[in-house]
C-alpha atoms as a PDB file:
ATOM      1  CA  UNK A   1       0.000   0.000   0.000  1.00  0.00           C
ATOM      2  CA  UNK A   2       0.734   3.700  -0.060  1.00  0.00           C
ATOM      3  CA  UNK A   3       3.196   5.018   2.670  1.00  0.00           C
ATOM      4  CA  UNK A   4       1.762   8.129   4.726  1.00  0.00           C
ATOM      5  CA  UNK A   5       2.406  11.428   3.417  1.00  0.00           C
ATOM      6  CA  UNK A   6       4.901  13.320   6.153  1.00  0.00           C
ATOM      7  CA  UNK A   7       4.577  16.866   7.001  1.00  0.00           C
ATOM      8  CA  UNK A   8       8.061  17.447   8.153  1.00  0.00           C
ATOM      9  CA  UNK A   9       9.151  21.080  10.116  1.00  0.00           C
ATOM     10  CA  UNK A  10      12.100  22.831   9.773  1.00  0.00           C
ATOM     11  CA  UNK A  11      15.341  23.309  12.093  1.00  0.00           C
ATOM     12  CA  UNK A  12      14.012  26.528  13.470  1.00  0.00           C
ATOM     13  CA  UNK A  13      10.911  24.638  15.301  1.00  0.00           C
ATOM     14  CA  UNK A  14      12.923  22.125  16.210  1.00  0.00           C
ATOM     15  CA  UNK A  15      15.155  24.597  17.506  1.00  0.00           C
ATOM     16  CA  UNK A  16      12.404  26.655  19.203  1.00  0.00           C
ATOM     17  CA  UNK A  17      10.388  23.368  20.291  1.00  0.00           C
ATOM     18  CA  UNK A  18      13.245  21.369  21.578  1.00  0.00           C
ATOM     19  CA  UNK A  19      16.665  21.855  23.768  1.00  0.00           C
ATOM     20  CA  UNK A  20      19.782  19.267  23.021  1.00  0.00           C
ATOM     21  CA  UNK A  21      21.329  16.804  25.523  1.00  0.00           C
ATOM     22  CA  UNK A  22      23.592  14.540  26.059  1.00  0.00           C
ATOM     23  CA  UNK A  23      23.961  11.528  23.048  1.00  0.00           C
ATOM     24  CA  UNK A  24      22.418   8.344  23.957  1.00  0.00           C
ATOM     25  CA  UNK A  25      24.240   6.349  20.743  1.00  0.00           C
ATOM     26  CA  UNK A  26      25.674   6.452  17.204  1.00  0.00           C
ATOM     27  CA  UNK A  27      25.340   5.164  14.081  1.00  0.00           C
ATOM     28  CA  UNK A  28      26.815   5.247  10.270  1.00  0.00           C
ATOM     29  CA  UNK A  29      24.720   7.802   9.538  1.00  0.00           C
ATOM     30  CA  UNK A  30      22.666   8.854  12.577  1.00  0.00           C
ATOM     31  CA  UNK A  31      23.466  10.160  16.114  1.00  0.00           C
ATOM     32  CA  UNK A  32      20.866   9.699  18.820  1.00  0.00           C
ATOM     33  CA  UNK A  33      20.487  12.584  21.035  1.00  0.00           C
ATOM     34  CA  UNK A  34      18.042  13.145  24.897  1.00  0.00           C
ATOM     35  CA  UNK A  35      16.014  16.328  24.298  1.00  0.00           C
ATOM     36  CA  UNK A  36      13.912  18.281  26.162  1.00  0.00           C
ATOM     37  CA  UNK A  37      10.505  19.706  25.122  1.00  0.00           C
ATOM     38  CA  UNK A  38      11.232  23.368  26.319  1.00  0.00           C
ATOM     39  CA  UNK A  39       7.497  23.555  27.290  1.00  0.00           C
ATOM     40  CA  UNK A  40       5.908  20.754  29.046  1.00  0.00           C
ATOM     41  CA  UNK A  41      10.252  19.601  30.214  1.00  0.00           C
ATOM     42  CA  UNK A  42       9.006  15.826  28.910  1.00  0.00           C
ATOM     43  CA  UNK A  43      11.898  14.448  27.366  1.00  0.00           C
ATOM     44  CA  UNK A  44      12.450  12.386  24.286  1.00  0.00           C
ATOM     45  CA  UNK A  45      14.804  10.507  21.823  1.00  0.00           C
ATOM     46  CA  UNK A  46      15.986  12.650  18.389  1.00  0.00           C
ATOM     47  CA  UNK A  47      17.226  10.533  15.880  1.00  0.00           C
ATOM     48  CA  UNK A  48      19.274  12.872  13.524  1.00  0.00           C
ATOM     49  CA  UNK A  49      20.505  11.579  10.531  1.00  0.00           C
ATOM     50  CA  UNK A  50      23.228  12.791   8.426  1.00  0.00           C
ATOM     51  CA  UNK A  51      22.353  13.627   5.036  1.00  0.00           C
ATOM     52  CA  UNK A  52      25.677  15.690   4.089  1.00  0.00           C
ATOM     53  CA  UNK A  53      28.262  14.421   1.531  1.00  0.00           C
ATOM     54  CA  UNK A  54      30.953  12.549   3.242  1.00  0.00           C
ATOM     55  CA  UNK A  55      30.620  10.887   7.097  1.00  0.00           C
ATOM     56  CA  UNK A  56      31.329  13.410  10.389  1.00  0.00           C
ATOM     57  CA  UNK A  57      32.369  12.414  13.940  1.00  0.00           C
ATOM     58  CA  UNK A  58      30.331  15.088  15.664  1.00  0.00           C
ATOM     59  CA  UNK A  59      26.436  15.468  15.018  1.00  0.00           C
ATOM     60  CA  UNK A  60      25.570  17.471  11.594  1.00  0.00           C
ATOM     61  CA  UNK A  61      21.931  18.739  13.732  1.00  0.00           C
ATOM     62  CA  UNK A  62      22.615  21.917  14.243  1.00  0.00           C
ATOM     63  CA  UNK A  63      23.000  22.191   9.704  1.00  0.00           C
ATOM     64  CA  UNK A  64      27.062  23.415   9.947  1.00  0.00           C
ATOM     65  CA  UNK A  65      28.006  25.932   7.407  1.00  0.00           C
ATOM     66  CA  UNK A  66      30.224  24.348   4.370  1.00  0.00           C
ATOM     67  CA  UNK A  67      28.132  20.866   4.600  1.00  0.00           C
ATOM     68  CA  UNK A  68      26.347  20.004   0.677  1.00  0.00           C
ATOM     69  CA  UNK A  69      23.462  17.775   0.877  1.00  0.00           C
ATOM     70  CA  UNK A  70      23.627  14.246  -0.545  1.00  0.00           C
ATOM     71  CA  UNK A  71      20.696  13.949  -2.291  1.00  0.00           C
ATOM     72  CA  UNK A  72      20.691   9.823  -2.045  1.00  0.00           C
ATOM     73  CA  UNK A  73      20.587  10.226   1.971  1.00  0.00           C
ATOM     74  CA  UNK A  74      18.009  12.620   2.088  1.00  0.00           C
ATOM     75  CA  UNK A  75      15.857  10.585  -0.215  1.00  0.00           C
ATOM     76  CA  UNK A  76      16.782   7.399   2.219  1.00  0.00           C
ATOM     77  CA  UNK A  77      16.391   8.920   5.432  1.00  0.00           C
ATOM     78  CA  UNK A  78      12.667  10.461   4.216  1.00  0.00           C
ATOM     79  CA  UNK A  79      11.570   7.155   2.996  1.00  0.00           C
ATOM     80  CA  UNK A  80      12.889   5.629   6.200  1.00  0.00           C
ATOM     81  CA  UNK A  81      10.691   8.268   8.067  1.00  0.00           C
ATOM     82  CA  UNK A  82       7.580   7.426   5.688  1.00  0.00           C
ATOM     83  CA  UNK A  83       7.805   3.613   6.579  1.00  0.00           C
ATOM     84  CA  UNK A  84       8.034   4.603  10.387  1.00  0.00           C
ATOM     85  CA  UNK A  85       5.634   6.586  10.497  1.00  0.00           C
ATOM     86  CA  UNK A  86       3.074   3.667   8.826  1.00  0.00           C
ATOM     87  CA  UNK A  87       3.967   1.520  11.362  1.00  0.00           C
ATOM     88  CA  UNK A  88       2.065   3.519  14.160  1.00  0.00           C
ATOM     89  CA  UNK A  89       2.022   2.100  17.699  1.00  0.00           C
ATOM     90  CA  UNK A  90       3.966  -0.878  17.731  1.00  0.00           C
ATOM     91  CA  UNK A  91       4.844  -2.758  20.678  1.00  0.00           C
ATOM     92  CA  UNK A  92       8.283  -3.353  18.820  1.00  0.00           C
ATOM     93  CA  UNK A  93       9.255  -0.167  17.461  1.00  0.00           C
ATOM     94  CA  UNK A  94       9.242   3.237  18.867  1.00  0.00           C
ATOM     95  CA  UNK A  95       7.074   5.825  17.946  1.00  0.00           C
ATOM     96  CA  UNK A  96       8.048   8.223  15.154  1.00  0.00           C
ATOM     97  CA  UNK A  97       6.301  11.576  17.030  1.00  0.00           C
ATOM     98  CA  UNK A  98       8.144  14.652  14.249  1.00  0.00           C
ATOM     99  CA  UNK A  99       9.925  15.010  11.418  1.00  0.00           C
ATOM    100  CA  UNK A 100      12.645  18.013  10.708  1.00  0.00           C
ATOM    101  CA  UNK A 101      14.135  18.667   7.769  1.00  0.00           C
ATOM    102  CA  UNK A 102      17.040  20.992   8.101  1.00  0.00           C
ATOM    103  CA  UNK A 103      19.724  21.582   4.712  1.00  0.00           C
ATOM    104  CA  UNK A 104      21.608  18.828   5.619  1.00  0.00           C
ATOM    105  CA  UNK A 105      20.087  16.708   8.384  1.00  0.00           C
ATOM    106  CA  UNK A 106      17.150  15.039   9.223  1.00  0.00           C
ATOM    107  CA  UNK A 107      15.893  15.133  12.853  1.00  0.00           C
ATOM    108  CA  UNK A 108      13.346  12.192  13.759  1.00  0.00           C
ATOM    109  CA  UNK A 109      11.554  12.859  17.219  1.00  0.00           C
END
């Protein structure tokens, strides 16, 4: 079947919505990062995959000056989100809550 259409946000609400903490893990292409919800203080998970040319050592979230997009990733990582997101509430995945889109990164709440 059809995957769900996303309605991703940009950096700035994630920005304004969210403050960074300390990284829970690492992957090839994604760092996973605690954040805070800078209303209610509940705190999540952000997945935030790097869509820039090349592989970096430090997270690519905050969309550093000089990165170019790799149009492959970004494709990837917002097909990735699409098939999360049709998976819903699942007792064996997490649950895919917001999607960012920043130049080059993709931040999965």
């Amino acid at each position: 079947g059809a995957l769900p259409r996303l309605e991703p946000k940009t950096m700035d609400e994630f920005d304004g919505k969210y403050s960074v903490g300390d990284s829970v893990g690492r992957g090839a292409f994604a760092f996973v990062l605690q954040i805070t919800d800078r209303k209610t203080r509940k705190q999540y998970v952000v997945k935030s995959i790097d869509v820039s040319v090349g592989y970096h050592t430090v997270p690519s979230w905050n969309d550093a000056e000089g990165l170019v997009v790799d149009e492959s990733k970004m494709v990837a990582a917002i097909r990735e989100c699409r098939i999360w997101s049709s998976l819903g509430r699942s007792p064996y995945c997490v649950e895919l809550l917001e999607v960012f889109v920043g130049r080059t990164v993709v931040n999965v709440v």
